[in-house]
Protein backbone atom coordinates (compact mmCIF):
# COMPACT_ATOMS: atom_id res chain seq x y z
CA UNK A 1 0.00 0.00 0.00
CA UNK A 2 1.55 3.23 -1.17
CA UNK A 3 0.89 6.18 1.43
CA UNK A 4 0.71 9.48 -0.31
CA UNK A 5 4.19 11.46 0.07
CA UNK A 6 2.41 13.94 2.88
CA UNK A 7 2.12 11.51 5.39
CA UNK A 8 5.15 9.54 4.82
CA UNK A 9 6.77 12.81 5.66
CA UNK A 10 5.00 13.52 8.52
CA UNK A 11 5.75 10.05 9.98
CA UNK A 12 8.97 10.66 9.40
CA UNK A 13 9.15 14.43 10.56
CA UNK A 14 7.22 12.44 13.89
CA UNK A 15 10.03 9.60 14.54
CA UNK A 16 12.63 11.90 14.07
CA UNK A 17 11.37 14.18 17.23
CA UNK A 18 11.07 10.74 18.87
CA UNK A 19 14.27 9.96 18.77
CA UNK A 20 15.33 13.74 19.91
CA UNK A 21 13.29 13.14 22.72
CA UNK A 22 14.92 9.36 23.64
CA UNK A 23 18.78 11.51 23.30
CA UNK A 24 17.71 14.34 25.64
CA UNK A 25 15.58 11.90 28.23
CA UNK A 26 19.37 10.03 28.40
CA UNK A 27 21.30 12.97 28.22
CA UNK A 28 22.80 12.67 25.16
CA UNK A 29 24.18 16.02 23.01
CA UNK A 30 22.71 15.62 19.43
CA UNK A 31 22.53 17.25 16.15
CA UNK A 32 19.97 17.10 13.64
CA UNK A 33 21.35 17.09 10.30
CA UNK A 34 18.04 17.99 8.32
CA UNK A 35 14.81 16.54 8.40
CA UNK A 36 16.42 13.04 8.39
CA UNK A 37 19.32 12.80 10.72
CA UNK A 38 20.02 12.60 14.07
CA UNK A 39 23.90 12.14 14.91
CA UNK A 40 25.06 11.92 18.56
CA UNK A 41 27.97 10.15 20.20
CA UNK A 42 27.51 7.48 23.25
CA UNK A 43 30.49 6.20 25.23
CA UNK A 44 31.86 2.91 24.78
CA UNK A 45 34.44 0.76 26.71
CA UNK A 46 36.97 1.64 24.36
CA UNK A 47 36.12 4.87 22.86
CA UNK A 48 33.95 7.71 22.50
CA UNK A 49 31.37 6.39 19.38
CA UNK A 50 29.92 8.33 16.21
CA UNK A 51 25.92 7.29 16.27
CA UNK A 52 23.36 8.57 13.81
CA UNK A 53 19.57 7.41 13.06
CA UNK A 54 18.06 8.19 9.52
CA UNK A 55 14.52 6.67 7.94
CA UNK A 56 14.51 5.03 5.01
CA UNK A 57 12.92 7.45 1.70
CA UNK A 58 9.71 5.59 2.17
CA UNK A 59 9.38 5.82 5.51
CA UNK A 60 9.17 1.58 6.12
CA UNK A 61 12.20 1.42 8.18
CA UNK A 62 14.60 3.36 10.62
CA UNK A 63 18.46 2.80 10.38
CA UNK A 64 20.65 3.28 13.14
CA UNK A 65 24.57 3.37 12.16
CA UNK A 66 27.57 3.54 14.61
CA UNK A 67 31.16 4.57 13.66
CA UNK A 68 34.16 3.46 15.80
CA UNK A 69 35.98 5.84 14.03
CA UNK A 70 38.32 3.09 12.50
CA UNK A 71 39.17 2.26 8.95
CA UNK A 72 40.57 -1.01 7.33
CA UNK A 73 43.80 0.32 5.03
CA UNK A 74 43.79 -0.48 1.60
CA UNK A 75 46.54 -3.13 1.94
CA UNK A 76 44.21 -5.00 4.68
CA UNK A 77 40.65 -4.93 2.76
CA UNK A 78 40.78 -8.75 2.08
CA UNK A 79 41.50 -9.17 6.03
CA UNK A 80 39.53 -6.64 7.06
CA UNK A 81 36.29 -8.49 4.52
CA UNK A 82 37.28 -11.90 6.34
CA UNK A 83 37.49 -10.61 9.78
CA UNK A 84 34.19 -8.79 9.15
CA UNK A 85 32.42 -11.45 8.00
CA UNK A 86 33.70 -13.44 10.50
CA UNK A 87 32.42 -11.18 13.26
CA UNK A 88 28.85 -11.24 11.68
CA UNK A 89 28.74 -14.72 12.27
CA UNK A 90 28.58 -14.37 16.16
CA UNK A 91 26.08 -11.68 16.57
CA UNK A 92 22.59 -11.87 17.00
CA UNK A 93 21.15 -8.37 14.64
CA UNK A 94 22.78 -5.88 12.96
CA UNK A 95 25.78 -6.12 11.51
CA UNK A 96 29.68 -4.79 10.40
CA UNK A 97 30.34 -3.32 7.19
CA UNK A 98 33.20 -1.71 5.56
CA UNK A 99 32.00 1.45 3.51
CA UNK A 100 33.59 1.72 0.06
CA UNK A 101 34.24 5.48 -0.14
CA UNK A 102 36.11 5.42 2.56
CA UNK A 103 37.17 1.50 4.30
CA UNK A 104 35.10 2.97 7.19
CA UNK A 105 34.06 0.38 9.82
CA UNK A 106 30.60 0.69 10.32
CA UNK A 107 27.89 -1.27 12.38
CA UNK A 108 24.20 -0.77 11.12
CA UNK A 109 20.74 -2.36 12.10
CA UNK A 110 17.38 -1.31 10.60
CA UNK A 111 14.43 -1.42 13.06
CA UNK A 112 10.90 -1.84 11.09
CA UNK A 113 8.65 1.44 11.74
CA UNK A 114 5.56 -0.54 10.40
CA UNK A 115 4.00 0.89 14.11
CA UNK A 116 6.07 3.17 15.46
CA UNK A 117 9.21 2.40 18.16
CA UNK A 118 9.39 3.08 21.74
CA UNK A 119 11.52 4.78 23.67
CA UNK A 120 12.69 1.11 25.20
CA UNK A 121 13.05 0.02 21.43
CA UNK A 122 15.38 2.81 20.74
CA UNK A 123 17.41 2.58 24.09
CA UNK A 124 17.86 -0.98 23.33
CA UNK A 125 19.09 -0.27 19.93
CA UNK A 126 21.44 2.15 21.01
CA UNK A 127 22.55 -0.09 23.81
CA UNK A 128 23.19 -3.52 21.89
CA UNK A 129 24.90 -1.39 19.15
CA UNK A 130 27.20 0.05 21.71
CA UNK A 131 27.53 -3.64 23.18
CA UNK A 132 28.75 -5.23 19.94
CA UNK A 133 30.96 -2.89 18.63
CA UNK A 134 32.69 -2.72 22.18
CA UNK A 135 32.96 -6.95 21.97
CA UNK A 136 34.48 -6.57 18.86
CA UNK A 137 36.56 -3.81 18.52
CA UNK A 138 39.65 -5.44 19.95
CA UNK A 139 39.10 -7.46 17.36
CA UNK A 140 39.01 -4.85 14.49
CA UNK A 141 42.12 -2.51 16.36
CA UNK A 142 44.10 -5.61 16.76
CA UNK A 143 44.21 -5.89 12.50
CA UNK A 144 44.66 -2.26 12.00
CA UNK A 145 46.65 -1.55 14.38
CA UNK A 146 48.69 -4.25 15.13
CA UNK A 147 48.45 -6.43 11.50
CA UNK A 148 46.60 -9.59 13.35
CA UNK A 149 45.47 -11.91 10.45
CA UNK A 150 41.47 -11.88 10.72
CA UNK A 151 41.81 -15.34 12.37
CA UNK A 152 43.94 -14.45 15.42
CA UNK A 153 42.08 -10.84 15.89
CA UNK A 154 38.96 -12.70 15.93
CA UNK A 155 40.05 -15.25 18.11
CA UNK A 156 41.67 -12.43 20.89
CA UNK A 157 39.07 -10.69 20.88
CA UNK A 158 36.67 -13.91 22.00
CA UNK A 159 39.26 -15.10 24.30
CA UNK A 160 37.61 -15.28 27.92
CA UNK A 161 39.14 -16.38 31.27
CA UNK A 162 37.25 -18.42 33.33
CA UNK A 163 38.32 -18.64 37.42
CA UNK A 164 40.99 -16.15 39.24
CA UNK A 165 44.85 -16.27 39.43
């Protein structure tokens, strides 16, 4: 069923203040970047984290994109591709990607606005998105950084001690 292009608008005029009103309940700082953008960063165990929501043209669903602020050098894509996929494999929505213009690291999950999200739906959101990328980023830093082979970055980064020294 096509909506006529008034009220798609206004939905989406309507879940963007939403999501305005979600950041300032929590405290974040945000920016609105037009009628379709809402940027803000949250803190994560490693780093302070780039977050934006946007709506799809048509209104159907609403994306919500965090940026670790890391990119895969051109001389690691392949690496950075395996690792990435890899990492997709143990997590439950969303998922990595590595954006073309720039080897960006990106995680993304699109929620469904066929009735409209909650507050709770957008604090979760914000909160798994913020939990994956801080269970992975070890993972991710330790190829960049360090030239791990997807593999062993992968592997360190699901390494977990059981018991006390």
């Amino acid at each position: 069923m096509d909506l006529p292009l008034d009220i798609v608008d206004e939905d989406r005029k309507g879940l963007m203040d939403s999501i305005e009103m979600m950041l300032a309940i929590e405290g974040f700082a945000f920016e609105r970047k037009g009628e379709d953008e809402v940027r803000f960063g949250a803190k994560g165990q490693w780093c302070e984290y780039q977050l934006w929501f946007t709506p799809s043209p048509d209104g159907s669903c609403l994306q919500l994109c965090l940026s670790p602020d890391l990119s895969i050098p051109e001389n690691q894509i392949l690496q950075g591709l395996k690792l990435i996929s890899r990492i997709n494999e143990h997590i439950p929505f969303g998922h990595f990607d590595i954006w073309s213009e720039d080897q960006s690291v990106v995680w993304r999950h699109a929620l469904l606005t066929l009735t409209p999200p909650t507050m709770d739906d957008l604090y979760t959101v914000v909160s798994a998105a913020v939990g994956e990328v801080d269970r992975f980023y070890p993972a991710l830093y330790g190829l960049i950084k360090t030239g791990l082979e997807a593999e062993d970055a992968l592997d360190a980064a699901l390494f977990e001690t059981v018991g006390h020294a």
